[in-house]
N, C-alpha and C. Protein backbone atom coordinates (compact mmCIF):
# COMPACT_ATOMS: atom_id res chain seq x y z
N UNK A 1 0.84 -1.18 0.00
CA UNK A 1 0.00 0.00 0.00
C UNK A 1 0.89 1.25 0.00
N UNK A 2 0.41 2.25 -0.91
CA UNK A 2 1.18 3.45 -1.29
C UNK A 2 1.10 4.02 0.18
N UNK A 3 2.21 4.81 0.89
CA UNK A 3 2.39 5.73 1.60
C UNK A 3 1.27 7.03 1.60
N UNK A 4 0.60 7.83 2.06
CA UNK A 4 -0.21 8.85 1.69
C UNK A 4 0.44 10.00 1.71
N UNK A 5 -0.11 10.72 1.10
CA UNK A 5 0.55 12.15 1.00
C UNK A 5 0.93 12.91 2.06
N UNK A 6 1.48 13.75 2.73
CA UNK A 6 1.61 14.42 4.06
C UNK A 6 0.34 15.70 3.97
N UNK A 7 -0.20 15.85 2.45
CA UNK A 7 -1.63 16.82 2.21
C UNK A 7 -2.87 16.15 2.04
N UNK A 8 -2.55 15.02 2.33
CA UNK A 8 -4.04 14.28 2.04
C UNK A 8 -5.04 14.02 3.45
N UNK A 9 -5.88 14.08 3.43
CA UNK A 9 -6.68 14.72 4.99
C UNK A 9 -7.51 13.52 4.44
N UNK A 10 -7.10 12.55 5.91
CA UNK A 10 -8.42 11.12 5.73
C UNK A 10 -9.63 11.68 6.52
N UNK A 11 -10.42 10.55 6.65
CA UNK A 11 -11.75 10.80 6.70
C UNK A 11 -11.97 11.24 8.55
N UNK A 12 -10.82 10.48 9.29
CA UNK A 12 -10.37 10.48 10.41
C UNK A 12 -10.22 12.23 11.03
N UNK A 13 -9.21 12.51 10.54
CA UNK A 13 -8.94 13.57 10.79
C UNK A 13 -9.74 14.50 10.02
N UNK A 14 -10.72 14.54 9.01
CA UNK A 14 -11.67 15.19 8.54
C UNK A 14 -12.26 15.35 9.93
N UNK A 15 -12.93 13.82 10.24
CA UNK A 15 -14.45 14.19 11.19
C UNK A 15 -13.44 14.82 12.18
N UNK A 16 -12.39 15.53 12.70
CA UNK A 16 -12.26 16.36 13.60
C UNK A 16 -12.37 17.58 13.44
N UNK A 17 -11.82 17.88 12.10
CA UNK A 17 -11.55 19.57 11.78
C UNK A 17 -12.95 19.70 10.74
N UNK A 18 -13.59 19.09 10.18
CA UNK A 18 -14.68 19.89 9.25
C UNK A 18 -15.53 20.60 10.60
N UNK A 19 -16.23 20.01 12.12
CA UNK A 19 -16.81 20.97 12.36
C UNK A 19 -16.29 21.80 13.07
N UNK A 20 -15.29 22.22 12.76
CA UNK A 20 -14.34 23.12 13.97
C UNK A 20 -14.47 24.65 12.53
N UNK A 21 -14.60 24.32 11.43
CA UNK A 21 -14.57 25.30 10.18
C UNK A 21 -15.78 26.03 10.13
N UNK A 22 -16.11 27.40 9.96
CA UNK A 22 -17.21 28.56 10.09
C UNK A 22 -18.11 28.23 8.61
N UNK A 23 -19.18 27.86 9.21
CA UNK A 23 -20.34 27.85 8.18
C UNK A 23 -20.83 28.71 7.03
N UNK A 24 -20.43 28.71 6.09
CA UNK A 24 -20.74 30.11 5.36
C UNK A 24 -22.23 29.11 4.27
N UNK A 25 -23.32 30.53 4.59
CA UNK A 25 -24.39 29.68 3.90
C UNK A 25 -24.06 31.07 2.90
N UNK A 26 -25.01 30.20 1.62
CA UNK A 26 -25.16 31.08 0.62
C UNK A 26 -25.96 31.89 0.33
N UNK A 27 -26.13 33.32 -0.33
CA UNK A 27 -27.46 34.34 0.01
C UNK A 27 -28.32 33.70 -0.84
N UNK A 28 -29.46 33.94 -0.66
CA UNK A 28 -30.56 33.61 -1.14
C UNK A 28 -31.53 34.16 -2.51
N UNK A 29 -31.40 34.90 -2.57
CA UNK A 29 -31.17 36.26 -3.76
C UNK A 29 -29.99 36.20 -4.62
N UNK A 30 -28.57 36.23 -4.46
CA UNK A 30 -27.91 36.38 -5.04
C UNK A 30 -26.60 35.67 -4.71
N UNK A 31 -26.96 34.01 -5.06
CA UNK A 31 -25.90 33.10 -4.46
C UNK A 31 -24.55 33.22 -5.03
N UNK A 32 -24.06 33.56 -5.93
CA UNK A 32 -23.06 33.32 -7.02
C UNK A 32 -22.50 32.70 -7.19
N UNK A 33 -20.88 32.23 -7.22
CA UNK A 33 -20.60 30.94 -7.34
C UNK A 33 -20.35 30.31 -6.20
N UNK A 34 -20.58 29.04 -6.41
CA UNK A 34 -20.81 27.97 -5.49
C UNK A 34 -18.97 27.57 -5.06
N UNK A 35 -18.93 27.62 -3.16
CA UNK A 35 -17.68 27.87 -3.49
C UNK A 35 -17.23 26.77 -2.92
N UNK A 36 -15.99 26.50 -3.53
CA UNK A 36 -14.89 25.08 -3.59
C UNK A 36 -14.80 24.23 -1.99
N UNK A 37 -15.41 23.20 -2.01
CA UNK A 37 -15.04 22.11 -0.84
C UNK A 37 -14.09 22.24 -0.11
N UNK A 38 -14.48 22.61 1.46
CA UNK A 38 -13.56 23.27 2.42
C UNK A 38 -12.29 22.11 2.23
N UNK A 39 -12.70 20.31 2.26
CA UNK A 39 -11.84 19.73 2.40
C UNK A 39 -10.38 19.64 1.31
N UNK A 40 -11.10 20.04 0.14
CA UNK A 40 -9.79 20.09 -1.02
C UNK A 40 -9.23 21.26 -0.76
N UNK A 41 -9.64 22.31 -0.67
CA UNK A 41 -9.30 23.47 0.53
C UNK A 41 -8.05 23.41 0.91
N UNK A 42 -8.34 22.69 1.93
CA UNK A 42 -7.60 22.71 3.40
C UNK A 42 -6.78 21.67 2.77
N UNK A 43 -6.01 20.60 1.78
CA UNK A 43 -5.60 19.69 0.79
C UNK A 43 -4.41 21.01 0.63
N UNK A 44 -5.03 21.57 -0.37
CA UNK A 44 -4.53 22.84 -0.52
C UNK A 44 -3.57 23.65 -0.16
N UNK A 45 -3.96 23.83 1.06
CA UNK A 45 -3.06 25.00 2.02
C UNK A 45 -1.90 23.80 2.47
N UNK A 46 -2.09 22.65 3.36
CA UNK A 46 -1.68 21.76 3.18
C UNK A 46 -0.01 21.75 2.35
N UNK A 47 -0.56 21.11 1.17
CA UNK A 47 0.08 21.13 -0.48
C UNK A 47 1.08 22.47 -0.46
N UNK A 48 0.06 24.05 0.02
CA UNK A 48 1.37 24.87 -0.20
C UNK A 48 2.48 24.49 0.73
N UNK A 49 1.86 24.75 2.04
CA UNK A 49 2.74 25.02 2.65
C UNK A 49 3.96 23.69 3.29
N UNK A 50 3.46 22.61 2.55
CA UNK A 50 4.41 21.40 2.60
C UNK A 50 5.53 21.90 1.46
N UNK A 51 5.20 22.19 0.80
CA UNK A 51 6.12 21.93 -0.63
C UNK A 51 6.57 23.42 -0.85
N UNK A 52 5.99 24.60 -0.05
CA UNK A 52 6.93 25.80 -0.11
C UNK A 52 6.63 26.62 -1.65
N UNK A 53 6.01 26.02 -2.33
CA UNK A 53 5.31 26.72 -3.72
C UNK A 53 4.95 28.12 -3.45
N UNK A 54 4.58 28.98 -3.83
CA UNK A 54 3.94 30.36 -3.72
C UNK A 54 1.96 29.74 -4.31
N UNK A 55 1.54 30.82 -3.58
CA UNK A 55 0.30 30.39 -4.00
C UNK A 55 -0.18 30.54 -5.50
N UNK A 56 0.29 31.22 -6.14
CA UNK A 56 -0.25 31.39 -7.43
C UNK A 56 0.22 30.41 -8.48
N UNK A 57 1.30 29.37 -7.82
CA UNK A 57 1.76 28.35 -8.74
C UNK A 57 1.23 26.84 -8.24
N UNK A 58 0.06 26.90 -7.45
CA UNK A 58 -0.63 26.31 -6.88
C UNK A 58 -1.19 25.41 -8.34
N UNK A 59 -0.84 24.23 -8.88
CA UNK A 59 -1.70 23.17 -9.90
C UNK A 59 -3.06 23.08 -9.87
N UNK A 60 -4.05 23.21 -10.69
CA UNK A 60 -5.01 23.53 -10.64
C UNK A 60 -5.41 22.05 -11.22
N UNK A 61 -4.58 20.93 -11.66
CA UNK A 61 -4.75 19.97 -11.92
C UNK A 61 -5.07 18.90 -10.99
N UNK A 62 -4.74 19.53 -9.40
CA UNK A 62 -4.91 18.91 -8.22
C UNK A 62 -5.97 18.75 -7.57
N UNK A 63 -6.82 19.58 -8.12
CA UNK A 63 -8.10 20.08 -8.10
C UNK A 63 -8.73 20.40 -6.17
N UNK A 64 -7.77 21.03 -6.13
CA UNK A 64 -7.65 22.32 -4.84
C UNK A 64 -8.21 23.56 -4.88
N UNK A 65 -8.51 23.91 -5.65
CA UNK A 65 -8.81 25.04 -5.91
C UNK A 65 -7.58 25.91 -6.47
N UNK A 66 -7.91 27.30 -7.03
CA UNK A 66 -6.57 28.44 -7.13
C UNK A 66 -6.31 28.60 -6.03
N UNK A 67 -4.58 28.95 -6.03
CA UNK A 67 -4.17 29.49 -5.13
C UNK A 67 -4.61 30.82 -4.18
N UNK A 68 -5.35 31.56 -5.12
CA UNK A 68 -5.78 32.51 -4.40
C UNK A 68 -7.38 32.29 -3.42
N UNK A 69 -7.85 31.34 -3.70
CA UNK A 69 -8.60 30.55 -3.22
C UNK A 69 -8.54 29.80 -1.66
N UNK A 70 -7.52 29.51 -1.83
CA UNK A 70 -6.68 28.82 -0.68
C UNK A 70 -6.27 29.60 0.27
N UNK A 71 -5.50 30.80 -0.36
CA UNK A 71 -4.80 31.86 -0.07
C UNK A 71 -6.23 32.69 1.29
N UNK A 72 -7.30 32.85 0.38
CA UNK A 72 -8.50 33.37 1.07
C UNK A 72 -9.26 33.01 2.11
N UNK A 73 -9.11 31.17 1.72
CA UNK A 73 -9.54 30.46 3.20
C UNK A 73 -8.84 30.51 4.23
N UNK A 74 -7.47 30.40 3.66
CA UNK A 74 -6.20 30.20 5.32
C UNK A 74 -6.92 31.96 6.28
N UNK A 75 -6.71 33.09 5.26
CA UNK A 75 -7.22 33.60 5.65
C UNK A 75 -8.50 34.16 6.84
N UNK A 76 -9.40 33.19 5.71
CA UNK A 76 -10.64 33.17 6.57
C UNK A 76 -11.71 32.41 7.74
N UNK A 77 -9.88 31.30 7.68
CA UNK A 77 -10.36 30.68 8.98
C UNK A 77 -9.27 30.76 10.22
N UNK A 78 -8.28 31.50 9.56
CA UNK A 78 -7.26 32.00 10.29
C UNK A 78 -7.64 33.12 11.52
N UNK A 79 -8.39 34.05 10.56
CA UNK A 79 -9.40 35.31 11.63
C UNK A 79 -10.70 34.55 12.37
N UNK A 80 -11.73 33.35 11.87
CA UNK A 80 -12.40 32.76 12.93
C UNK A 80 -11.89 31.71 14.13
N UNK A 81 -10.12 31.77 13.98
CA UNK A 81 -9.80 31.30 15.31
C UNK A 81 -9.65 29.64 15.47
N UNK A 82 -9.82 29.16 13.96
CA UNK A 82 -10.00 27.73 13.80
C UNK A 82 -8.49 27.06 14.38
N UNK A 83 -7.27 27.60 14.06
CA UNK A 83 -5.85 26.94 14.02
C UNK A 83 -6.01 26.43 15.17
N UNK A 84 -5.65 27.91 16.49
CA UNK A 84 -5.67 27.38 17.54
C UNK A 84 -6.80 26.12 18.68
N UNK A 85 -7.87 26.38 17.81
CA UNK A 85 -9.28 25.08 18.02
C UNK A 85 -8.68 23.85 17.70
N UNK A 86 -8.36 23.85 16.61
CA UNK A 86 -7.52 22.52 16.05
C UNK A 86 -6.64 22.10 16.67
N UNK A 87 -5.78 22.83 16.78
CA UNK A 87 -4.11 22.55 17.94
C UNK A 87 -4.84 21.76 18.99
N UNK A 88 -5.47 22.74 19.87
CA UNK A 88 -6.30 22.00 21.18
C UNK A 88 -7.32 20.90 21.01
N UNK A 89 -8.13 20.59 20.19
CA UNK A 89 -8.44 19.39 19.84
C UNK A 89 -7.58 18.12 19.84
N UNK A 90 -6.91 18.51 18.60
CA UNK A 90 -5.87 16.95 18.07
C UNK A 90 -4.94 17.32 19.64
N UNK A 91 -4.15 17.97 20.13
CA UNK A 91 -3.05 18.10 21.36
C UNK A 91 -4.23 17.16 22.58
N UNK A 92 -5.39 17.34 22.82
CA UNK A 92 -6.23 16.69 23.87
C UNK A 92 -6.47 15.38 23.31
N UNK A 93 -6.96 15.43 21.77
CA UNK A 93 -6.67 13.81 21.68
C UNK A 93 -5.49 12.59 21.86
N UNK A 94 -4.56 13.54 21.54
CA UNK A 94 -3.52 12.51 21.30
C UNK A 94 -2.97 12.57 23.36
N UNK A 95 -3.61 13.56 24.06
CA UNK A 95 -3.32 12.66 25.91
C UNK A 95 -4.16 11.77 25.99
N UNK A 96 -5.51 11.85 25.50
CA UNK A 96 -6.40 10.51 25.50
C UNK A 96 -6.37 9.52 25.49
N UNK A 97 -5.55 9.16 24.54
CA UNK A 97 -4.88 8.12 23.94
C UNK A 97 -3.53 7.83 24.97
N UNK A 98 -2.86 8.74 25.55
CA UNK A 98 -1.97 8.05 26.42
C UNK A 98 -0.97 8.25 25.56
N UNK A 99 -0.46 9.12 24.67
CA UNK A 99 0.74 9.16 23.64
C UNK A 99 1.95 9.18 24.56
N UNK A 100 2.97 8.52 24.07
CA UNK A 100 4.23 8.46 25.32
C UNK A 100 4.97 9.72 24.38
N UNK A 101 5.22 10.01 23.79
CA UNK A 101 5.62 11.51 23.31
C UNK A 101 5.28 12.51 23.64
N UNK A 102 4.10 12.72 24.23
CA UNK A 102 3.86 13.77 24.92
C UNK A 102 4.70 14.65 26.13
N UNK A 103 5.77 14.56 26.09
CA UNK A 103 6.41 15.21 27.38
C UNK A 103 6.47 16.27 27.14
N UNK A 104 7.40 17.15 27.60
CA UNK A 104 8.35 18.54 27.64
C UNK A 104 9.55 17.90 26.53
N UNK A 105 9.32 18.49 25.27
CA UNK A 105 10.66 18.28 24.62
C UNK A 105 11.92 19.27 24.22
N UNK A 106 11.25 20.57 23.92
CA UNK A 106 12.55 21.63 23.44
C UNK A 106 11.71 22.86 23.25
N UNK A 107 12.53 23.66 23.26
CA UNK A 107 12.48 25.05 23.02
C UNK A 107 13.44 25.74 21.54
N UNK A 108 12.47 25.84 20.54
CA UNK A 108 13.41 26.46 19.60
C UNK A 108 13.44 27.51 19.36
N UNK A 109 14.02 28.67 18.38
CA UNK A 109 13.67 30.24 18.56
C UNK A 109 14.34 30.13 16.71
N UNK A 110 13.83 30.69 16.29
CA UNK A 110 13.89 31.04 14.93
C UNK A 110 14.01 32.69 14.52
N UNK A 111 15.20 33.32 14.33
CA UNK A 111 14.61 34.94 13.56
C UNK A 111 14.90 35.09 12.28
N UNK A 112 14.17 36.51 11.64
CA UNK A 112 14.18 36.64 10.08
C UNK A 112 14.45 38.04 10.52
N UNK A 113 14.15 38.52 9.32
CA UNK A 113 14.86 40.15 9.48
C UNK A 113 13.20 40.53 8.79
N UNK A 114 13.08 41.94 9.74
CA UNK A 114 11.84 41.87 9.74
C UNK A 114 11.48 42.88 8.11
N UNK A 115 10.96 42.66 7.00
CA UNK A 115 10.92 43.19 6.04
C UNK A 115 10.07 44.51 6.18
N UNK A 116 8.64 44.47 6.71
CA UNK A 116 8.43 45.77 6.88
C UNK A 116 8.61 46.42 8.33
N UNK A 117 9.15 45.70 9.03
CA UNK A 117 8.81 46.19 10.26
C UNK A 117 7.45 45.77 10.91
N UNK A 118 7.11 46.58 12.27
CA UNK A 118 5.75 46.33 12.75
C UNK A 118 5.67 46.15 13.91
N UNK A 119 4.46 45.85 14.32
CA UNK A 119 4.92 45.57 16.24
C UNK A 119 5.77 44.99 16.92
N UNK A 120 5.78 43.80 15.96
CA UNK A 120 7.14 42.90 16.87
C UNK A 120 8.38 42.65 16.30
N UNK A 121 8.64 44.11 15.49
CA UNK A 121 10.29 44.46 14.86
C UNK A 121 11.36 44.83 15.64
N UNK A 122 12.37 44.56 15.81
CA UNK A 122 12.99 45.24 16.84
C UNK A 122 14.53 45.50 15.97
N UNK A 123 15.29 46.08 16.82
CA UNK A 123 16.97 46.61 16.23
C UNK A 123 17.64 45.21 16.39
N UNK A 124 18.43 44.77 15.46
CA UNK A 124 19.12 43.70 15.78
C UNK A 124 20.30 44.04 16.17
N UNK A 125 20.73 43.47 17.25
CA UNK A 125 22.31 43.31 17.77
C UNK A 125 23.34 42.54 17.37
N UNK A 126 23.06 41.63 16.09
CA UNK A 126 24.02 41.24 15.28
C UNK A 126 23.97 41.60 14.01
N UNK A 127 23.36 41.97 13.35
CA UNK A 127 22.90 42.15 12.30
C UNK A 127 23.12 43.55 11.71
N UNK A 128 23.77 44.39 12.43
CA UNK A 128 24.10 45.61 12.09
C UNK A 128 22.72 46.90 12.30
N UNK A 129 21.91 46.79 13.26
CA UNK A 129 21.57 47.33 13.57
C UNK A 129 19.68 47.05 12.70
N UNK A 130 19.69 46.20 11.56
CA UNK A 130 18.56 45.95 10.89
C UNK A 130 17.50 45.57 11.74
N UNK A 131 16.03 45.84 11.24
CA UNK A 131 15.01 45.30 12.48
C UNK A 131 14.43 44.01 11.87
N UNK A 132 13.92 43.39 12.79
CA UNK A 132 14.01 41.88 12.83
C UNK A 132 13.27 41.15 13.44
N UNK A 133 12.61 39.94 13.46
CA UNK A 133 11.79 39.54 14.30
C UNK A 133 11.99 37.97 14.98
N UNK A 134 11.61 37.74 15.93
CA UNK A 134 11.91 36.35 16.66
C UNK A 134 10.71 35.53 16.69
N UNK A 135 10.98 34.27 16.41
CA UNK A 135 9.77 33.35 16.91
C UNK A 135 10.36 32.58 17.55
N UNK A 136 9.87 32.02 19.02
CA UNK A 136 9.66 31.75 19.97
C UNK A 136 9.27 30.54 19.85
N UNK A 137 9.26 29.32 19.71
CA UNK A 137 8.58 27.64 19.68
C UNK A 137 8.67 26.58 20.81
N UNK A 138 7.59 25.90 21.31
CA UNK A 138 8.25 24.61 22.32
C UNK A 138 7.22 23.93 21.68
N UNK A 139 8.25 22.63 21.53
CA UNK A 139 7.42 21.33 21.25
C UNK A 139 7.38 20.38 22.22
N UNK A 140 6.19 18.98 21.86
CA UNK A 140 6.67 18.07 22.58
C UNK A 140 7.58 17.28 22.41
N UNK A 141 7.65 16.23 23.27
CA UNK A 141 9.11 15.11 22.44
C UNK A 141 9.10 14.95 21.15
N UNK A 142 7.81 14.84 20.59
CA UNK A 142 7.97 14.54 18.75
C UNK A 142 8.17 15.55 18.29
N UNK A 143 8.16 16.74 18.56
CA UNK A 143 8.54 17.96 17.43
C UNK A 143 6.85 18.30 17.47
N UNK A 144 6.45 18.03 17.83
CA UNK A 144 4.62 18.64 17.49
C UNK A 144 4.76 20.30 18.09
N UNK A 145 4.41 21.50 17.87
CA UNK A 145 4.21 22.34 18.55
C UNK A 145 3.20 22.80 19.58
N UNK A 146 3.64 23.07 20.86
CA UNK A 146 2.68 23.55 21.47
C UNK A 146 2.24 24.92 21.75
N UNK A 147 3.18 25.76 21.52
CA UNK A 147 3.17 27.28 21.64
C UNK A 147 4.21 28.30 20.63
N UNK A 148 3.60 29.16 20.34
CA UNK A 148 4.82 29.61 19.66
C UNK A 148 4.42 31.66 19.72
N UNK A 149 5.31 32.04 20.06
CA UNK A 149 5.32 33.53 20.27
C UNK A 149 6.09 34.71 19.59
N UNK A 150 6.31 35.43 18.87
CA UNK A 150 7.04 36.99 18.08
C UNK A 150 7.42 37.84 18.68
N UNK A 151 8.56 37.64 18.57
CA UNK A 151 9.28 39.14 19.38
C UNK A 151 9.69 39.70 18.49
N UNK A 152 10.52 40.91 18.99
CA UNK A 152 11.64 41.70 18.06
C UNK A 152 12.84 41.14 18.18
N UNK A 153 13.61 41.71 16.99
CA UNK A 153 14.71 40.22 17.20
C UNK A 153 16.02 40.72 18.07
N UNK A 154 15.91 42.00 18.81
CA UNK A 154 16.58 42.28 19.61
C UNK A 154 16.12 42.33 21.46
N UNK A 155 14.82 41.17 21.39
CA UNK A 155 15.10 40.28 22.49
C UNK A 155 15.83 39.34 22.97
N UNK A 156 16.07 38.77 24.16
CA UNK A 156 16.60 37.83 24.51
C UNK A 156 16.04 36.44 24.60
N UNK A 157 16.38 35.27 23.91
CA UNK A 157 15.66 34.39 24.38
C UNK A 157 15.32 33.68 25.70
N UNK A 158 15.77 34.00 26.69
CA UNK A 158 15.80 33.81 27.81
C UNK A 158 14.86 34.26 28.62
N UNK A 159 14.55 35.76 28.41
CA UNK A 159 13.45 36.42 28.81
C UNK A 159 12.52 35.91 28.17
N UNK A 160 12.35 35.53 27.47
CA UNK A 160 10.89 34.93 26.61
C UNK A 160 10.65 33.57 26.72
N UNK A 161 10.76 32.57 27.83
CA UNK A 161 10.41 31.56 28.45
C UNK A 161 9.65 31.44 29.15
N UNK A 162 9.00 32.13 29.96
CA UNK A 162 7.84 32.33 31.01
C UNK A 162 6.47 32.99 30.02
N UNK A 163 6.95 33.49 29.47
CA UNK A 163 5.36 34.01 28.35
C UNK A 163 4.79 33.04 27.39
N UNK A 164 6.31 32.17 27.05
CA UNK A 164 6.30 31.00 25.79
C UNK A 164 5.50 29.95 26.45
N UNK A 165 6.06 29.29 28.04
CA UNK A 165 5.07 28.43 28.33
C UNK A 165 3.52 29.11 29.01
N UNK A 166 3.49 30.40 29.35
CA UNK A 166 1.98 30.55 29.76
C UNK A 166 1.23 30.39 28.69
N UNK A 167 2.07 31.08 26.75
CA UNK A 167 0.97 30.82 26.01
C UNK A 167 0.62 29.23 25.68
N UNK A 168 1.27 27.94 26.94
CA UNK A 168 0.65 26.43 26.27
C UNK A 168 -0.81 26.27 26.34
N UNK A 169 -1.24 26.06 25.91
CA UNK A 169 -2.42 25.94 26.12
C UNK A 169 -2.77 24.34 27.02
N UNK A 170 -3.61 24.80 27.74
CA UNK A 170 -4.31 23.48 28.94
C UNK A 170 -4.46 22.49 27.84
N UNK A 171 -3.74 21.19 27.90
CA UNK A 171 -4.34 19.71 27.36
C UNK A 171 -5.46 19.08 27.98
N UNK A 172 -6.48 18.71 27.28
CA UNK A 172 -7.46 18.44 28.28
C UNK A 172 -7.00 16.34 28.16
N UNK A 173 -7.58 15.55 28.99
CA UNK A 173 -7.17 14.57 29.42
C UNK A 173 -6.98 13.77 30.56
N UNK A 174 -6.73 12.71 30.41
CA UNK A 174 -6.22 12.37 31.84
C UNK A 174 -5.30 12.99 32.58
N UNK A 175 -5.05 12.88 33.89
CA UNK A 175 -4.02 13.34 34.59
C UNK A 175 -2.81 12.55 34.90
N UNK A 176 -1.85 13.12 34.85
CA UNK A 176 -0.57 12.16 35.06
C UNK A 176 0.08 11.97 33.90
């Protein structure tokens, strides 16, 4: 049996995330087009962001929808708050289950140089003075993420350990 794709969303992990996704009904008067199946969708975003493509070179042969399509949902379920629903879902299922990976595994910190600037730009101290930004990550033992936070990249990572784990979010589950 073929391996599955790392974008292919079984039926499994469907019935978790389709009802966690914002209902959009169609107007009644003036429906227009009928719009593309959240699940090839979410295939989609998936597909980009595995393979690092830009959205507009998104295959339309995959039958995902356009990239800008995709581009609109991450969007628009990004602002109804779905990611973090999801995280806490699948993160509570998999204590359910008793996953032995679940521990305390690492703390990583990632920076870029911040292109426009913005709230969480800061002066870099190696970098010759450019502004810049930090992300903040802890996973569990498998690399799964549980929190992840933006600084300017002329914070310290050190100071940003006590904010990184308040943002974990509660696993719901057994205890112990």
């Amino acid at each position: 049996m073929a391996r599955p794709k790392p974008w292919e969303v079984d039926d499994e992990l469907w019935a978790v995330l389709g009802p966690l996704l914002p209902k959009v009904e169609r107007r009644p008067r003036h429906p227009g087009r009928k719009r593309h199946p959240d699940r090839l969708v979410f295939q989609g975003i998936l597909f980009v962001l595995h393979t690092g493509i830009s959205w507009k070179h998104l295959p339309q042969e995959l039958g995902f929808g356009s990239g800008m399509t995709c581009w609109r949902r991450l969007a628009e379920w990004t602002a109804a708050g779905v990611w973090p629903r999801l995280h806490e879902v699948l993160a509570g299922r998999a204590a359910r289950r008793e996953c032995p990976g679940l521990l305390p595994g690492g703390r990583r910190q990632l920076s870029h140089p911040g292109v426009k600037g913005g709230a969480n730009a800061g002066r870099s101290p190696v970098d010759r003075g450019r502004t810049g930004s930090m992300h903040h990550l802890i996973t569990d033992a498998t690399g799964i993420p549980l929190a992840a936070t933006l600084t300017g990249g002329n914070r310290n990572d050190v100071t940003q350990l006590i904010p990184l784990l308040q943002a974990v979010p509660p696993v719901r589950g057994k205890r112990g």
